[in-house]
Protein backbone atom coordinates (compact mmCIF):
# COMPACT_ATOMS: atom_id res chain seq x y z
CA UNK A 1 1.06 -5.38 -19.58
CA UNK A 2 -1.53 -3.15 -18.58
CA UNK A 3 -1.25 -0.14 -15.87
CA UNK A 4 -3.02 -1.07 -12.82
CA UNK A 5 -2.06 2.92 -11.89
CA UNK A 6 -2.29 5.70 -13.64
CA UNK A 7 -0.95 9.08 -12.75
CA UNK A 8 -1.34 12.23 -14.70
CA UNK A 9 -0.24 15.74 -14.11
CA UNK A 10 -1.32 15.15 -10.68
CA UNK A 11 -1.18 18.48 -8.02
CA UNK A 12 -1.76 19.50 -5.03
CA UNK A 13 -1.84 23.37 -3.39
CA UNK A 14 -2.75 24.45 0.19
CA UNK A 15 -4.61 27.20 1.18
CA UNK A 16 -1.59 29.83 1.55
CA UNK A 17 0.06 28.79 -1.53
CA UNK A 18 2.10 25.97 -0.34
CA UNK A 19 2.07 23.39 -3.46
CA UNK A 20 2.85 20.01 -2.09
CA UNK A 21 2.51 18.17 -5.83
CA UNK A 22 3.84 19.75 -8.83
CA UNK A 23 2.26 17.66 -11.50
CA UNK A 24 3.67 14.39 -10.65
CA UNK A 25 3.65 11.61 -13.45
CA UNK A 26 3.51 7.55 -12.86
CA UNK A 27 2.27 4.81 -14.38
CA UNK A 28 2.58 1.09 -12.29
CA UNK A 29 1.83 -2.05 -14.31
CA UNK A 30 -0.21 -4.37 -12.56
CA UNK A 31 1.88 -7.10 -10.55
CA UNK A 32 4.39 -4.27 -10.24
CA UNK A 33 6.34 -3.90 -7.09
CA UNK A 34 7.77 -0.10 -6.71
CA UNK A 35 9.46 1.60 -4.58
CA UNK A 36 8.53 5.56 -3.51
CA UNK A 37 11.54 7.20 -2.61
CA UNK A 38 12.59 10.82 -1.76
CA UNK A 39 13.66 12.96 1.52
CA UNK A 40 11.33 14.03 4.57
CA UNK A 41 8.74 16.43 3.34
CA UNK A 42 9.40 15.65 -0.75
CA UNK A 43 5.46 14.65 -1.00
CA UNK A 44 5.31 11.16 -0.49
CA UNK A 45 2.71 10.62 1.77
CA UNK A 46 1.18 13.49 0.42
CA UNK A 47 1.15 11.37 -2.96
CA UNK A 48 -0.33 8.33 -1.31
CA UNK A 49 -3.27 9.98 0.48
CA UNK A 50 -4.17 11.90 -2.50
CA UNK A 51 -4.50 8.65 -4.88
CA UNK A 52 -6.08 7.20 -1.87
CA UNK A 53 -8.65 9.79 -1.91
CA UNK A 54 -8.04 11.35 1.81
CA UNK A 55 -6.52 14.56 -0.09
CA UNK A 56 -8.24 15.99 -2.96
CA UNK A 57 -6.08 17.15 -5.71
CA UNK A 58 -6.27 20.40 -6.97
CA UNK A 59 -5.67 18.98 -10.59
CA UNK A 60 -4.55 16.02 -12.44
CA UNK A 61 -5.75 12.81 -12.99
CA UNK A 62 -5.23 9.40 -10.82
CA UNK A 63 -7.17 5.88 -12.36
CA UNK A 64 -6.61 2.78 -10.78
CA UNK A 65 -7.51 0.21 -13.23
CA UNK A 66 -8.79 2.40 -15.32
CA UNK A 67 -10.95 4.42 -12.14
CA UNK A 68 -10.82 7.81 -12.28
CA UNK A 69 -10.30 8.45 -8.11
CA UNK A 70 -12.41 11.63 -8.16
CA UNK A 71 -15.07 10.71 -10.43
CA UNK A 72 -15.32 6.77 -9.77
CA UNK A 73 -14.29 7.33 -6.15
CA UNK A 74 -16.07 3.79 -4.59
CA UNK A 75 -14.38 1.81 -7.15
CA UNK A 76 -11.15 3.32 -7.29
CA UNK A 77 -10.67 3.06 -3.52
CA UNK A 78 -12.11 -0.53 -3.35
CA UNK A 79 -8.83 -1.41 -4.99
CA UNK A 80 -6.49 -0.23 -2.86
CA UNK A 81 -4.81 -1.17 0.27
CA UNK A 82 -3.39 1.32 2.28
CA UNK A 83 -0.84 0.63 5.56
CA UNK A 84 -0.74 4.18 7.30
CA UNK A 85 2.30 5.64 8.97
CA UNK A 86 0.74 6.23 12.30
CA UNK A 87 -0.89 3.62 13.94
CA UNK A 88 -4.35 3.82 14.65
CA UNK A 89 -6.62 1.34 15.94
CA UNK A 90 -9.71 0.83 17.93
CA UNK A 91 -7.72 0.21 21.68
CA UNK A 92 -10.59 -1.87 23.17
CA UNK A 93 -12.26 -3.92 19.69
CA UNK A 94 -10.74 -7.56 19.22
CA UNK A 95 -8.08 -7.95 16.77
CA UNK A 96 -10.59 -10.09 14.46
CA UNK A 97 -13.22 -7.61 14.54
CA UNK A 98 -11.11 -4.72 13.54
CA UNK A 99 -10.28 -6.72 10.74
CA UNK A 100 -13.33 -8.02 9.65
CA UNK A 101 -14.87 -4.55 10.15
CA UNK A 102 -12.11 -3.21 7.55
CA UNK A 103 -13.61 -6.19 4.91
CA UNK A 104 -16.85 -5.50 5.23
CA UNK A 105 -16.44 -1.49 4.57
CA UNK A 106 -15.38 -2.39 1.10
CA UNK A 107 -18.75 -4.39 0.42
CA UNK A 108 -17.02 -8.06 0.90
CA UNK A 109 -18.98 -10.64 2.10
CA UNK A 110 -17.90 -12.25 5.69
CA UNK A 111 -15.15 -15.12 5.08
CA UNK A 112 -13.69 -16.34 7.78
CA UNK A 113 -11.20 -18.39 6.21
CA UNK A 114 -9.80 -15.47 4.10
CA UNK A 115 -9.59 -13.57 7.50
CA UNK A 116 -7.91 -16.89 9.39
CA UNK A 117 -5.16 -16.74 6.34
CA UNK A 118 -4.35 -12.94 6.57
CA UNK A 119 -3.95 -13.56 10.70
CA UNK A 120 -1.69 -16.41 10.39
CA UNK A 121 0.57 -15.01 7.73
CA UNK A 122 1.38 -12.19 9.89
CA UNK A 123 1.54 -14.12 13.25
CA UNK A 124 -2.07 -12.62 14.71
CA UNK A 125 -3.76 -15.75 14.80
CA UNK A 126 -3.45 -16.43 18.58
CA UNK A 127 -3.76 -13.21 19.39
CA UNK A 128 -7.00 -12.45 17.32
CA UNK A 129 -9.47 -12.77 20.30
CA UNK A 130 -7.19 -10.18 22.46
CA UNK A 131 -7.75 -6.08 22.78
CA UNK A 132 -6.00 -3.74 20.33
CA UNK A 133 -4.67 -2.10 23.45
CA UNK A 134 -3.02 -5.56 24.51
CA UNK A 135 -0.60 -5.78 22.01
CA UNK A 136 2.83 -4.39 21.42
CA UNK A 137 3.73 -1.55 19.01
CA UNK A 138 4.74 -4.56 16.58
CA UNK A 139 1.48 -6.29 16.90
CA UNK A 140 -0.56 -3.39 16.33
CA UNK A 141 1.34 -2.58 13.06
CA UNK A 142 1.03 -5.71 11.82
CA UNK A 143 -2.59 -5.34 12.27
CA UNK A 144 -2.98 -2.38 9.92
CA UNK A 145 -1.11 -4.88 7.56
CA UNK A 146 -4.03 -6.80 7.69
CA UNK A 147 -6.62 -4.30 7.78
CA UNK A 148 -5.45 -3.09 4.63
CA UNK A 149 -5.15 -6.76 3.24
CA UNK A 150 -8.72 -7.52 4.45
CA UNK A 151 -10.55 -6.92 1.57
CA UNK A 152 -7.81 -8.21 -1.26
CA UNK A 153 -6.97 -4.90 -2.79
CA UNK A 154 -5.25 -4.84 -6.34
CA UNK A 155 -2.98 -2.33 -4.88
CA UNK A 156 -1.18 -2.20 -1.66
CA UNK A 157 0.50 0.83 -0.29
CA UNK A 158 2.76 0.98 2.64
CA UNK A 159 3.39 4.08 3.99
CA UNK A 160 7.05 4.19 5.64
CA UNK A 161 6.40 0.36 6.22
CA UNK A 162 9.88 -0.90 8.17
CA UNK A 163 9.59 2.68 10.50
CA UNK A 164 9.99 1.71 14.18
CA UNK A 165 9.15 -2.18 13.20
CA UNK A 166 11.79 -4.76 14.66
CA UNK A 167 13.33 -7.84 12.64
CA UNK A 168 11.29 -10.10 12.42
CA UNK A 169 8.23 -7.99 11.50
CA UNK A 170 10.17 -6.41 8.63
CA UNK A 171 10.70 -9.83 7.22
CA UNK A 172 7.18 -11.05 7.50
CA UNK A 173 6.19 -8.14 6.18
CA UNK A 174 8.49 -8.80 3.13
CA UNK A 175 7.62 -11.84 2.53
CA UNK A 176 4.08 -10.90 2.27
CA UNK A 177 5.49 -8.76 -0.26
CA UNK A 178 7.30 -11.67 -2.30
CA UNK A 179 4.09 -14.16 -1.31
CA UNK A 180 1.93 -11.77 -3.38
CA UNK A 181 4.09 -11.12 -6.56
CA UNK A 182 4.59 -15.27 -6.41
CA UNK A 183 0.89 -15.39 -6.35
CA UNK A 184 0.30 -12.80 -9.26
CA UNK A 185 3.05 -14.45 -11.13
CA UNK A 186 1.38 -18.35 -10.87
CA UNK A 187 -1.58 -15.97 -12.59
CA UNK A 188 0.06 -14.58 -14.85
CA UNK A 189 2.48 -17.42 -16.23
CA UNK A 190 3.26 -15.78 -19.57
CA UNK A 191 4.20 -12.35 -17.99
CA UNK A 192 8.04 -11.95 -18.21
CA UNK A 193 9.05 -8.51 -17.74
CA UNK A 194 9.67 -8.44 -14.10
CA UNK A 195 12.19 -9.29 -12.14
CA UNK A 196 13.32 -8.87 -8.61
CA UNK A 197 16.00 -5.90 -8.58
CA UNK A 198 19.71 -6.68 -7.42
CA UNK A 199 19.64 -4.50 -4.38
CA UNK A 200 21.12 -6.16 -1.21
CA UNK A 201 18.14 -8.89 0.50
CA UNK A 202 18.38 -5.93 3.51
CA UNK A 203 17.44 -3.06 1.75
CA UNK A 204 13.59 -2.00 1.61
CA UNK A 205 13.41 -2.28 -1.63
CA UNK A 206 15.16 -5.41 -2.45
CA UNK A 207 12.02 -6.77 -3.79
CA UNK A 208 11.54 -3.64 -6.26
CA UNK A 209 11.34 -3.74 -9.97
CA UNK A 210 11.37 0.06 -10.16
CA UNK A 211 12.49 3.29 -7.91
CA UNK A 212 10.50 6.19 -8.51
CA UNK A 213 11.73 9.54 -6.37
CA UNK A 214 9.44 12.36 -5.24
CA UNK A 215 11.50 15.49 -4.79
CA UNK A 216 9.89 18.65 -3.76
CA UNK A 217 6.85 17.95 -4.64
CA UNK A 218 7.68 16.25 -8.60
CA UNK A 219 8.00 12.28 -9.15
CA UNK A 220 10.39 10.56 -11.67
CA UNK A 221 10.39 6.59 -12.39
CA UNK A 222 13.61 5.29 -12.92
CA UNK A 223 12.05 3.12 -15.82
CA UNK A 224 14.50 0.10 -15.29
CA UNK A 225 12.74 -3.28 -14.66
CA UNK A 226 15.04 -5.37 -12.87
C-alpha cells in the first residue's frame, strides 16, 4: 500500500538553540488511522504544524503523496486537514460561511450539498445560519471539524481532538473517524492490512492501527497493524 505520508529526518531548531525536532522518522499508508502520542512539550504539535507548513523545518523532508511540503507547498497542503488545538473562528460570520470560506481557499468549487453533509454529520445543520459567537465551546469545535473537512483532504489531523470536548462530541467525532476509514475501505476492497486495534471502545485511539510516540523532540512507530 502506498504512503500517503512521508517523513524523513525531519528537524526543527529555534533561534536560541532550542531544537524542538530531532530528526523525526514516519511513514503513514494511505487509509491509515494513527495515533500521535507522547507527554506535554515532546513535539507533537510542533510535528503537525511543521508538515502542515505553519513551521518551517530547519531540515528534513515531509511529502504527502508524494509532495514535497517545502518545495510543492500548494499541493502538499491542499491535502491535508488540520483541526487546531485552540479554537479560532470568525465570532460574527455564519457557521456556513466560515465553512464554505475554508473550501473555497483550497481552490474547490462551491457545493452545497458536500457542505449540507459535513453540517449534518456533526450536528451543525440547524445551527448553520447562526453567529460563530452564538454557539457553545462544543459547537464551535465541531466547526473547525468541518472547516478542516471542507475541502475533502486526504489527510486529517486532529490536534488534541477530545481536549475540553463533552460526550457526545467525542463520539461524533469518532465516528467521523470510523465513517471515513469505512468509506476508504468500500474503495479500496482488496486492501487487507488494517485493522481496528484492540484498545478499549473509550480510549482515543481505539480506532488506531498504529501508535507512534514523540519524545523530546524524536518519533518512533510502533509498526504493529492491528
Amino acid at each position: 500500500m502506498a504512503n500517503i505520508l512521508e517523513i524523513k529526518d525531519l528537524r526543527k531548531s529555534y533561534d536560541g538553540g532550542f531544537e524542538a525536532l530531532k530528526g523525526v522518522n514516519l511513514e503513514i499508508e494511505e487509509g491509515e488511522i494513527i495515533a500521535l502520542l507522547g507527554p506535554n512539550g515532546a513535539g507533537k504539535t510542533t510535528l503537525i504544524s511543521t508538515i502542515c507548513g505553519i513551521t518551517s523545518s530547519t531540515s528534513g523532508d515531509v511529502k504527502v503523496a508524494g509532495n514535497c511540503i517545502r518545495d510543492d507547498f500548494r499541493a502538499a497542503r491542499s491535502l491535508i486537514g488540520l483541526v487546531p488545538q485552540e479554537v479560532a473562528l470568525e465570532p460574527f460570520e455564519k457557521v456556513i460561511n466560515t465553512v464554505r470560506f475554508s473550501r473555497g481557499l483550497f481552490g474547490k468549487s462551491r457545493d452545497e450539498a458536500a457542505i449540507e453533509h459535513i453540517l449534518r454529520r456533526l450536528s451543525l445543520w440547524e445551527k448553520r445560519n447562526n453567529a460563530v459567537k452564538e454557539l457553545s465551546g462544543g459547537m464551535k469545535r465541531r466547526v473547525l471539524i468541518a472547516k478542516a473537512l471542507a475541502h475533502e483532504p486526504r489527510v486529517l489531523f486532529l490536534d488534541e481532538p477530545t481536549a475540553g470536548v463533552d460526550v457526545e462530541l467525542r463520539k461524533d467525532m469518532w465516528d467521523i473517524v470510523a465513517d471515513s476509514e469505512s468509506r476508504w475501505r468500500d474503495d479500496h476492497p482488496d486492501n487487507t492490512l488494517h485493522r481496528r486495534g484492540r484498545s478499549h471502545r473509550g480510549s482515543r485511539w481505539y480506532h488506531c492501527q498504529r501508535r507512534a510516540v514523540v519524545g523530546r523532540g524524536k518519533g518512533q512507530a510502533d509498526g504493529a497493524h492491528g
